[in-house]
Protein backbone atom coordinates (compact mmCIF):
# COMPACT_ATOMS: atom_id res chain seq x y z
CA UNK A 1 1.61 -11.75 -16.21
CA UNK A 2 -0.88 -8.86 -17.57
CA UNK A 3 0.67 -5.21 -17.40
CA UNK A 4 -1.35 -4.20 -13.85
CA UNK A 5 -0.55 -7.40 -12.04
CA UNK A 6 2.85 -7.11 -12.78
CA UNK A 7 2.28 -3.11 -11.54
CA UNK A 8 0.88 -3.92 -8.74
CA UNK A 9 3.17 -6.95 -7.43
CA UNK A 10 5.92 -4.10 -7.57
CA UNK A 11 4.42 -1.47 -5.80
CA UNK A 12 3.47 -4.21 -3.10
CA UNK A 13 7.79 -5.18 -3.18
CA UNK A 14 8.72 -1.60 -3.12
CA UNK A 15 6.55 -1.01 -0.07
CA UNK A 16 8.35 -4.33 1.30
CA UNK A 17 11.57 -3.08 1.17
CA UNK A 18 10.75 0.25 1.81
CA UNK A 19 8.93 -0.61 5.06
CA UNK A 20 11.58 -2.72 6.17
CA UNK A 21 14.60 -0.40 5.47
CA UNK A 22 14.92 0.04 8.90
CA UNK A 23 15.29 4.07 8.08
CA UNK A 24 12.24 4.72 9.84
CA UNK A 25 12.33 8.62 9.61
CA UNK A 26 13.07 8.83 5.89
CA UNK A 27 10.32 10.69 4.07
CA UNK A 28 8.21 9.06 1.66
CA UNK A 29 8.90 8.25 -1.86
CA UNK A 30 6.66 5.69 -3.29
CA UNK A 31 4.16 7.41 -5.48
CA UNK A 32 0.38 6.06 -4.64
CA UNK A 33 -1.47 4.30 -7.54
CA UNK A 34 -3.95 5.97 -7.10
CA UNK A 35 -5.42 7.55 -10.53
CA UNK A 36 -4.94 11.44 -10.55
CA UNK A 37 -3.17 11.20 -7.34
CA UNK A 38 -0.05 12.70 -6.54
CA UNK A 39 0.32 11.34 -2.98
CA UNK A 40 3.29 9.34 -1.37
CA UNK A 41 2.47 6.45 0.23
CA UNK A 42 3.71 5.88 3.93
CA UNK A 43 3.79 1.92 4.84
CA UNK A 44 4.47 1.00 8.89
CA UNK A 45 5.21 -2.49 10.44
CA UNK A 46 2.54 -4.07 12.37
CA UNK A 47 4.93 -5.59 15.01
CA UNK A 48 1.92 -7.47 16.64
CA UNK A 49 0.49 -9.32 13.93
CA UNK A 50 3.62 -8.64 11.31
CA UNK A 51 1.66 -6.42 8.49
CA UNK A 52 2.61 -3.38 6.75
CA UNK A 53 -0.17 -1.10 7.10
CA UNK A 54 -0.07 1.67 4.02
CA UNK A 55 -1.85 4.50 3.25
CA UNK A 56 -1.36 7.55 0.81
CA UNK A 57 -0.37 11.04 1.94
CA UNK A 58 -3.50 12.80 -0.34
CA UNK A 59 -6.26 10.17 -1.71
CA UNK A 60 -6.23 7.79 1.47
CA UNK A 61 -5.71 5.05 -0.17
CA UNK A 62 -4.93 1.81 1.67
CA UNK A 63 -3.75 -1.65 2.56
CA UNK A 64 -2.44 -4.27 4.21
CA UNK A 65 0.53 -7.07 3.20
CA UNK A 66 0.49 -10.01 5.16
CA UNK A 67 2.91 -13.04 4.79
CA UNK A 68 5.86 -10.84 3.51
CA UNK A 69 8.37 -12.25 6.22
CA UNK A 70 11.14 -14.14 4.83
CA UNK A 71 10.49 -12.50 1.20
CA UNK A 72 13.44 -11.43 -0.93
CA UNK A 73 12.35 -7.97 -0.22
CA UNK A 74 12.57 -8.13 3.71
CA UNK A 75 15.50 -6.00 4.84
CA UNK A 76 15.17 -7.23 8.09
């Protein structure tokens, strides 16, 4: 798998488990991916339609996961 596929498939796991912790008032800790950025990204649950909804703290940055339920890296 090339170097920012493999990055990127563990940012998207760490925002899994992170998101699904259940420790819902811990502060962030995942460092965005953004370039130059220094932001923490802060994922939330989408109860309705099951997606975790991130953004960063600084650049904005931001997406959606779908179809993690069931994943190795749901806490849940």
């Amino acid at each position: 798998m090339p170097k920012d596929a493999r990055e990127l498939a563990n940012f998207l796991a760490l925002l899994i488990d992170d998101a699904t912790s259940g420790d819902y008032d811990a502060e962030p800790q995942i460092r965005c991916i953004g370039m130059d950025c220094s932001g923490l990204i802060v994922p939330t649950i989408i109860e309705d339609t099951n997606e975790i909804y991130w953004v960063c703290t600084e650049c904005k940055t931001n997406g959606v996961i779908s179809n993690w339920v069931g994943t190795k890296w749901d806490n849940r």
